[in-house]
N, C-alpha and C. Protein backbone atom coordinates (compact mmCIF):
# COMPACT_ATOMS: atom_id res chain seq x y z
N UNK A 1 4.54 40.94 44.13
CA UNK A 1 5.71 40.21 43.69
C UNK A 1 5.28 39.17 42.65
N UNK A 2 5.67 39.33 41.59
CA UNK A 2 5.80 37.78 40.50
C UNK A 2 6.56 36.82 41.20
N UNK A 3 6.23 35.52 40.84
CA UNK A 3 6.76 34.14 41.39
C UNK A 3 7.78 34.26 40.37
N UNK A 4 8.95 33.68 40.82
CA UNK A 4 9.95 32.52 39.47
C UNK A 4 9.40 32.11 38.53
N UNK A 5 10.01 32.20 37.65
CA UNK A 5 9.21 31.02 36.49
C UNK A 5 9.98 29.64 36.86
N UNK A 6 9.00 28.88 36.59
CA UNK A 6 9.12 27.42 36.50
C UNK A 6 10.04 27.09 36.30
N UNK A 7 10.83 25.97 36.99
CA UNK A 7 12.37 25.07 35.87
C UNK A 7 12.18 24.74 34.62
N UNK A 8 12.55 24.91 33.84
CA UNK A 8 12.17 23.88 32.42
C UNK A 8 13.82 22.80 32.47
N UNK A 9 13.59 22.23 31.73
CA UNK A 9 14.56 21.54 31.30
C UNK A 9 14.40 20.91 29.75
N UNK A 10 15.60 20.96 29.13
CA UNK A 10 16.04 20.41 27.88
C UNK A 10 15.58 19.05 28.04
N UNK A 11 14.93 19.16 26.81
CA UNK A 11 14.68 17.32 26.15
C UNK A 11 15.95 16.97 26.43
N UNK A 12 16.03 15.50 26.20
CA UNK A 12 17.54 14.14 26.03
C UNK A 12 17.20 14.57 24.41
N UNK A 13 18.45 14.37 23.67
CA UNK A 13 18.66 14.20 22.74
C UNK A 13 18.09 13.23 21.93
N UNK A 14 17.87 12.71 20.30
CA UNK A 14 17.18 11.34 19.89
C UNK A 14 18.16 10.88 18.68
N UNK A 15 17.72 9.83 18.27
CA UNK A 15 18.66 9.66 17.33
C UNK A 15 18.28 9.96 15.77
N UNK A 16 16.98 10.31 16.00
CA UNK A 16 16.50 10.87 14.39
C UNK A 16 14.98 11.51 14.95
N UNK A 17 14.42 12.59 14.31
CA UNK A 17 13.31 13.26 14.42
C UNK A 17 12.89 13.22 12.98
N UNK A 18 11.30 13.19 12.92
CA UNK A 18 10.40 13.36 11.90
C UNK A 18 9.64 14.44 12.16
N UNK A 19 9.89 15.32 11.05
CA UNK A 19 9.10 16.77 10.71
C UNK A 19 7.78 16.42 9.94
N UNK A 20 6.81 17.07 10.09
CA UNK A 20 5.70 16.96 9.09
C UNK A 20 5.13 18.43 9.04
N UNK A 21 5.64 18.98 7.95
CA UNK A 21 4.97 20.45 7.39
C UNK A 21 3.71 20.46 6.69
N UNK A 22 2.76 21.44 7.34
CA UNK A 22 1.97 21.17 6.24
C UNK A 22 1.55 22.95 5.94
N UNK A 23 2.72 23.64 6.32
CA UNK A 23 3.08 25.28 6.42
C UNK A 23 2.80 25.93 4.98
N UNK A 24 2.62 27.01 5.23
CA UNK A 24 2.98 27.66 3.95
C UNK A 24 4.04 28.80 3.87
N UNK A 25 4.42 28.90 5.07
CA UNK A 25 5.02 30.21 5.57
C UNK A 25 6.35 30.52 4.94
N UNK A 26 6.90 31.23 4.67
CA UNK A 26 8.22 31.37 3.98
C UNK A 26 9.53 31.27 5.38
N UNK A 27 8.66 31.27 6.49
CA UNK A 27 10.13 30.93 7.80
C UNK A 27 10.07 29.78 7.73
N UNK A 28 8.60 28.69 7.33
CA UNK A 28 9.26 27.54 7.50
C UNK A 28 9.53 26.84 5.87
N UNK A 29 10.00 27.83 4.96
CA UNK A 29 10.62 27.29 3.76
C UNK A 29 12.01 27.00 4.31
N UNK A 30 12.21 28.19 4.81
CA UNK A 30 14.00 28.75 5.76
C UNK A 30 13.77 27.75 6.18
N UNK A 31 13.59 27.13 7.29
CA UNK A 31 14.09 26.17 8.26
C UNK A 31 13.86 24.54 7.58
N UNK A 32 12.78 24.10 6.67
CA UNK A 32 13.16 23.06 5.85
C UNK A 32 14.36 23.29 5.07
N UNK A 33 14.47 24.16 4.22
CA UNK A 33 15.66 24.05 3.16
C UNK A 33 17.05 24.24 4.44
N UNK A 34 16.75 24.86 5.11
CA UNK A 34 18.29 24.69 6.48
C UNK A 34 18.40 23.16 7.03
N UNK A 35 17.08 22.68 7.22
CA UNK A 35 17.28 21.28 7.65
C UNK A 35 18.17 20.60 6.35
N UNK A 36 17.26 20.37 5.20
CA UNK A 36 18.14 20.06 4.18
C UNK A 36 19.10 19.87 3.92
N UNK A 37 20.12 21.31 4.15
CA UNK A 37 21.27 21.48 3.93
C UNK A 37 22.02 20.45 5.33
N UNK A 38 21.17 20.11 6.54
CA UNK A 38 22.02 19.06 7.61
C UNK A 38 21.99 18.27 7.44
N UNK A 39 21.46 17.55 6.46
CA UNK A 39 21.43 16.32 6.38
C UNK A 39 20.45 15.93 6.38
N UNK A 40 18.65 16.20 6.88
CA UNK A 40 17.54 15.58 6.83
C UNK A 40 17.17 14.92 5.49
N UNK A 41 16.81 14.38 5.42
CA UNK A 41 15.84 13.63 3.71
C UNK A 41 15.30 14.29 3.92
N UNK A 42 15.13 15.56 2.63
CA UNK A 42 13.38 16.44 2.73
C UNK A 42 13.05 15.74 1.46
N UNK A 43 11.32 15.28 1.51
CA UNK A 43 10.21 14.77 1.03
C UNK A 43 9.07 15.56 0.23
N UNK A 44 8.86 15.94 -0.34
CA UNK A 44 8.16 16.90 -0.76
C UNK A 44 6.60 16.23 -1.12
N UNK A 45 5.19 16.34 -0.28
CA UNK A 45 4.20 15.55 -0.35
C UNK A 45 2.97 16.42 -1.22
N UNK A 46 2.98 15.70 -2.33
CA UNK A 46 2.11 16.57 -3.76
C UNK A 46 0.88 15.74 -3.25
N UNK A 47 0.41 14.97 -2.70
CA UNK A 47 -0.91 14.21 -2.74
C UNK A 47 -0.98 12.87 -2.14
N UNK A 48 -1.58 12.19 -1.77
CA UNK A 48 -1.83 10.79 -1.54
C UNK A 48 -1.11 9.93 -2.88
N UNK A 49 -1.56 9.97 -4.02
CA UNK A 49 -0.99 9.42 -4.98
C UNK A 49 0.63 9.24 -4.46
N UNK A 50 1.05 9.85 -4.02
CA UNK A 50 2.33 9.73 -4.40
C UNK A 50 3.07 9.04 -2.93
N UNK A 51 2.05 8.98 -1.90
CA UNK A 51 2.70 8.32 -0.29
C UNK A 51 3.26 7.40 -0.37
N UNK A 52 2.54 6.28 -0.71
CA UNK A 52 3.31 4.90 -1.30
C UNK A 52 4.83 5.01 -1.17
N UNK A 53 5.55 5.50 -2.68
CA UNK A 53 6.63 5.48 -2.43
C UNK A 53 7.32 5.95 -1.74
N UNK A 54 6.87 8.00 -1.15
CA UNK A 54 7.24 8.42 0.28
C UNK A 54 7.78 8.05 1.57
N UNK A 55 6.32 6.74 1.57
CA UNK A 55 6.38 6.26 2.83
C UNK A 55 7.73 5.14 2.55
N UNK A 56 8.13 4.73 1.80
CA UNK A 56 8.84 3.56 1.89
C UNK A 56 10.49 4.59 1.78
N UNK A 57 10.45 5.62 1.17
CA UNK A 57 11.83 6.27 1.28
C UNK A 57 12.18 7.08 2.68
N UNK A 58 10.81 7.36 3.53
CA UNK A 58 10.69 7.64 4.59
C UNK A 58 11.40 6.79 5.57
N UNK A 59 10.48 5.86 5.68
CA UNK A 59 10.83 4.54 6.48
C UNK A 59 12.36 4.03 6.13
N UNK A 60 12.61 3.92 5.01
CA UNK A 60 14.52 3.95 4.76
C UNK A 60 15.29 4.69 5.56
N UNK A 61 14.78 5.78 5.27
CA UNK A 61 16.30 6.88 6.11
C UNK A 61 15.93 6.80 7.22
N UNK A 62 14.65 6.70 7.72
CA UNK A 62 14.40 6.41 9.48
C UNK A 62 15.43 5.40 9.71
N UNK A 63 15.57 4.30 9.17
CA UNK A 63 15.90 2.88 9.48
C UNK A 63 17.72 2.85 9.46
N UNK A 64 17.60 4.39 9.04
CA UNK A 64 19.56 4.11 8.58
C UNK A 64 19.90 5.35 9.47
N UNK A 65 18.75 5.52 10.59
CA UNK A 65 19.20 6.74 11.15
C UNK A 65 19.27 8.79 11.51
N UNK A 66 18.29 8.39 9.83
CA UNK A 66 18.45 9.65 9.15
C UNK A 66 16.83 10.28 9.87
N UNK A 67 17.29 11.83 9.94
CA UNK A 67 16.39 12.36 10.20
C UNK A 67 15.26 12.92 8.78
N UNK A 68 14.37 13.27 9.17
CA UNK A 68 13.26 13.57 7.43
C UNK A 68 12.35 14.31 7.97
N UNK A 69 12.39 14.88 6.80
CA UNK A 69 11.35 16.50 7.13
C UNK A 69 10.35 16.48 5.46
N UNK A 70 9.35 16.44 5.88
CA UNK A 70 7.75 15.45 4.91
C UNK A 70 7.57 17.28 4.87
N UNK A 71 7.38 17.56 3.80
CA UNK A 71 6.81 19.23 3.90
C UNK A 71 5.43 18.67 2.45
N UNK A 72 4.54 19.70 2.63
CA UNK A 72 3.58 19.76 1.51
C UNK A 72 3.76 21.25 0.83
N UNK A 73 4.60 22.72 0.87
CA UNK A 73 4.87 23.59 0.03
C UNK A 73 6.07 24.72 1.01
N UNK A 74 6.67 24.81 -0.33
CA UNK A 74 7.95 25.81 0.43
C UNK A 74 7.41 27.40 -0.20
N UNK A 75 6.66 27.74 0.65
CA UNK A 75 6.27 29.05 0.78
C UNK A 75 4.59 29.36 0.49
N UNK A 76 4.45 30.39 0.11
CA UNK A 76 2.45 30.67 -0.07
C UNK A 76 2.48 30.20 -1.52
N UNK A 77 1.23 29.39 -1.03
CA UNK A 77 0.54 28.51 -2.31
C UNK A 77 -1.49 29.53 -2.14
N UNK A 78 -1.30 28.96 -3.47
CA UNK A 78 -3.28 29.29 -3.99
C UNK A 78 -4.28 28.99 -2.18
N UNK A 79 -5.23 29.62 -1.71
CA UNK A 79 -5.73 29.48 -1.03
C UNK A 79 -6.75 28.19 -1.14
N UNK A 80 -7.34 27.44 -0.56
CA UNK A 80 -8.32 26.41 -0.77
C UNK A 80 -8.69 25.32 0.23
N UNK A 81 -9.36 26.57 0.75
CA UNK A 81 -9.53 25.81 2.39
C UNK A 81 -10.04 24.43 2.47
N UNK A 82 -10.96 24.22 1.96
CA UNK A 82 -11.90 22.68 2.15
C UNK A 82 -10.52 22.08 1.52
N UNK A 83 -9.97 21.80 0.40
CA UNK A 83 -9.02 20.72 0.16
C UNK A 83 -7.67 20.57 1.27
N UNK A 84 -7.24 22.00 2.01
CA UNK A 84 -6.30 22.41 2.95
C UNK A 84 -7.00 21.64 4.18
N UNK A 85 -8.45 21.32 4.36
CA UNK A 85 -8.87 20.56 5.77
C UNK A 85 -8.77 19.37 5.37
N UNK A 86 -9.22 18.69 4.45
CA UNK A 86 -8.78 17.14 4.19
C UNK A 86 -7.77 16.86 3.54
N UNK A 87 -6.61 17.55 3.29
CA UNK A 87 -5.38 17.10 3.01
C UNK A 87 -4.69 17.32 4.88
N UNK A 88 -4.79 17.95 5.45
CA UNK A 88 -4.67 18.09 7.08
C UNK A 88 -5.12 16.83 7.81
N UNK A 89 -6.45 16.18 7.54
CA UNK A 89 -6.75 15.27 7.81
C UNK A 89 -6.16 13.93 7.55
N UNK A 90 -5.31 13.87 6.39
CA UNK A 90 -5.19 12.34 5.67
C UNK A 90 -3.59 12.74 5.94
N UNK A 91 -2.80 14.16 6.47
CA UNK A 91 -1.24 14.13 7.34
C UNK A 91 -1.58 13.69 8.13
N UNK A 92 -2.41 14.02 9.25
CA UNK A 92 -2.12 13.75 10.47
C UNK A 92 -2.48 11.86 10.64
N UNK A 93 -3.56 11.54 9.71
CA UNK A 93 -3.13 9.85 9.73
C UNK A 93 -2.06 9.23 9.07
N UNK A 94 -1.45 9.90 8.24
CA UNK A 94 -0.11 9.42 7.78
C UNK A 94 0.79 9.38 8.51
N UNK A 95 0.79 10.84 9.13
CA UNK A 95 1.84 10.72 10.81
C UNK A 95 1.66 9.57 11.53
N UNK A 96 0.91 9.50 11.92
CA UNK A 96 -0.07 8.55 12.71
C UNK A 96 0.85 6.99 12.36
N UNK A 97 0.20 6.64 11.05
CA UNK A 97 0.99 5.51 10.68
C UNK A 97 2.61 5.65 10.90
N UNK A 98 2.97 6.52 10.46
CA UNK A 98 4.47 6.51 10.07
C UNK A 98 5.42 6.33 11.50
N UNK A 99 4.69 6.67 12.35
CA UNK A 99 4.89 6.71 13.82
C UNK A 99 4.97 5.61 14.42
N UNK A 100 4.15 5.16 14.22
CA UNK A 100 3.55 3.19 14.38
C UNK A 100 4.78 2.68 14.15
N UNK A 101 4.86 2.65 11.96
CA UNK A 101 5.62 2.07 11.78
C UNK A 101 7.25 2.26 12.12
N UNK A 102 8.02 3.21 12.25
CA UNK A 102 8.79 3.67 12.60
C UNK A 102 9.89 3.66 13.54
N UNK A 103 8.63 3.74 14.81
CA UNK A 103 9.62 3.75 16.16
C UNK A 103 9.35 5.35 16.41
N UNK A 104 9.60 6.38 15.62
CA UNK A 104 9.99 7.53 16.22
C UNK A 104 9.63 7.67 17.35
N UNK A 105 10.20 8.56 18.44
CA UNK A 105 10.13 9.13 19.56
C UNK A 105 10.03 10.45 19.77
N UNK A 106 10.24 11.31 18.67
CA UNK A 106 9.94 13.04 18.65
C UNK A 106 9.89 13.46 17.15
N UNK A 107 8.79 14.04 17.39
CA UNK A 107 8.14 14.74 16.19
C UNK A 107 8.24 16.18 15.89
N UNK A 108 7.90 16.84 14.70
CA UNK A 108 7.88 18.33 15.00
C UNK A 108 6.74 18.59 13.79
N UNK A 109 5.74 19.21 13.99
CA UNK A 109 4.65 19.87 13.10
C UNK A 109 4.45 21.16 12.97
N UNK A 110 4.59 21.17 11.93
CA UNK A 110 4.39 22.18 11.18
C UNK A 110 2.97 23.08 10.86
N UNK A 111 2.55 24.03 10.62
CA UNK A 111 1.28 24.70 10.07
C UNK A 111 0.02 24.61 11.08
N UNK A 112 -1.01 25.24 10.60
CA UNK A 112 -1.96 25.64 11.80
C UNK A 112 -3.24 24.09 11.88
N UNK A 113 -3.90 24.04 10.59
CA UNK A 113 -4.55 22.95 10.06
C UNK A 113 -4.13 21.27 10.33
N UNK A 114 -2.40 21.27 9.92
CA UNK A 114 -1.74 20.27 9.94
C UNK A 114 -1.54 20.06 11.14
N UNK A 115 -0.96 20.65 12.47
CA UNK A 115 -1.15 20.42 13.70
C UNK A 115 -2.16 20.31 14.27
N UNK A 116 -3.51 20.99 14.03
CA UNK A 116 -4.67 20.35 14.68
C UNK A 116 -4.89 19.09 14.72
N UNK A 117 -4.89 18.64 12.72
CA UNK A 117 -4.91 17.32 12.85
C UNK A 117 -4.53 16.16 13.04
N UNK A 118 -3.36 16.91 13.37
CA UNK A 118 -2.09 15.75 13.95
C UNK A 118 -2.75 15.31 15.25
N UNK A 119 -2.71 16.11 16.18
CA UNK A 119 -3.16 15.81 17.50
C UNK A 119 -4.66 15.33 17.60
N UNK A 120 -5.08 15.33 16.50
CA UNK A 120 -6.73 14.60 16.53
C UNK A 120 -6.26 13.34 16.33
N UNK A 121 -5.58 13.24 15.38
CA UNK A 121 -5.24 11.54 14.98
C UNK A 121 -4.07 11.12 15.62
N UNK A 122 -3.59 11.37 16.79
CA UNK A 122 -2.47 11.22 17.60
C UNK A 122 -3.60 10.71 18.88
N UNK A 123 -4.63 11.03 19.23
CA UNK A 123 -5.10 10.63 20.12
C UNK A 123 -4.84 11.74 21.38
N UNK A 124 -4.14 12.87 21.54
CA UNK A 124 -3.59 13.43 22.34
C UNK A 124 -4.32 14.54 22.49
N UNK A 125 -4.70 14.71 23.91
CA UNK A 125 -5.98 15.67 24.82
C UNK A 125 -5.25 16.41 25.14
N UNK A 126 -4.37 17.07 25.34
CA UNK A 126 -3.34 17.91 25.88
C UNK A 126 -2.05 18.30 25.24
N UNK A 127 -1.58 19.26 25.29
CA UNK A 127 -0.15 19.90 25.42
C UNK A 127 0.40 20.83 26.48
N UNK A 128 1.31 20.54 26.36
CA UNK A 128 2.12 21.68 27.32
C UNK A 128 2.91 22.30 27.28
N UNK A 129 2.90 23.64 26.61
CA UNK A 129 3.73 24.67 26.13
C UNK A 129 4.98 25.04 27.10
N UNK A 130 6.21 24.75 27.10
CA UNK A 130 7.11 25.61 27.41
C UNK A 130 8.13 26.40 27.03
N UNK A 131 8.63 27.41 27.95
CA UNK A 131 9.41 28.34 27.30
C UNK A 131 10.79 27.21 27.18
N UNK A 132 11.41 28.06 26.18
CA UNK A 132 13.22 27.61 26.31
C UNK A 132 14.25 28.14 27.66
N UNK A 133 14.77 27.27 28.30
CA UNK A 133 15.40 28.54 29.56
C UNK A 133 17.10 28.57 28.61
């Protein structure tokens, strides 16, 4: 006999979520440009050079409510792994900060690289995968 699966239960709702893509995938072009169209501030992050002002249009729509989705490319870009690990590295401390500064309470990450390093610079030893019921 298989056991039951587990209860899950639905998150509480929030009043704004921060996305951080650092994908290349063309499903998550779809689901940024769909966020888009709801209303999120999408951000489009070409480099460090340019966080500065990011971060401060970021921190705006956080502050007025608004949800924002930070992507670095809407679909397959040039391969280039070593710059793809330290641009992964210097998201996941930007998350990091933006989090701090922020308030947020739920996040969503994007890409394989970019989520590793999220959770390196998040401080966080664990996850826990569940299904949707």
């Amino acid at each position: 006999m298989i056991d039951a699966p587990p209860q899950t239960h639905r998150p509480a709702g929030v009043d704004r979520l921060l996305v951080h893509s650092g994908s290349c995938s063309p499903v998550t072009k779809k689901q940024i440009l769909c966020a888009k169209r709801q209303g999120f501030a999408a951000l489009h992050l070409e480099g460090p050079e340019t966080w500065g002002a990011q971060t401060r249009k970021t921190l705006e729509a956080l502050a007025q409510g608004q949800s924002v989705v930070l992507y670095t490319a809407l679909g397959p870009q040039p391969e280039d792994e070593e710059h793809g690990k330290v641009f992964a590295v210097a998201l996941g401390n930007r998350l990091r900060e933006l989090l701090l500064l922020s308030g947020v309470r739920r996040i969503v990450v994007a890409g394989g690289d970019t989520s590793t390093h999220a959770v390196k610079q998040l401080g966080l030893y664990a996850l826990k995968i569940q299904p949707q019921s």
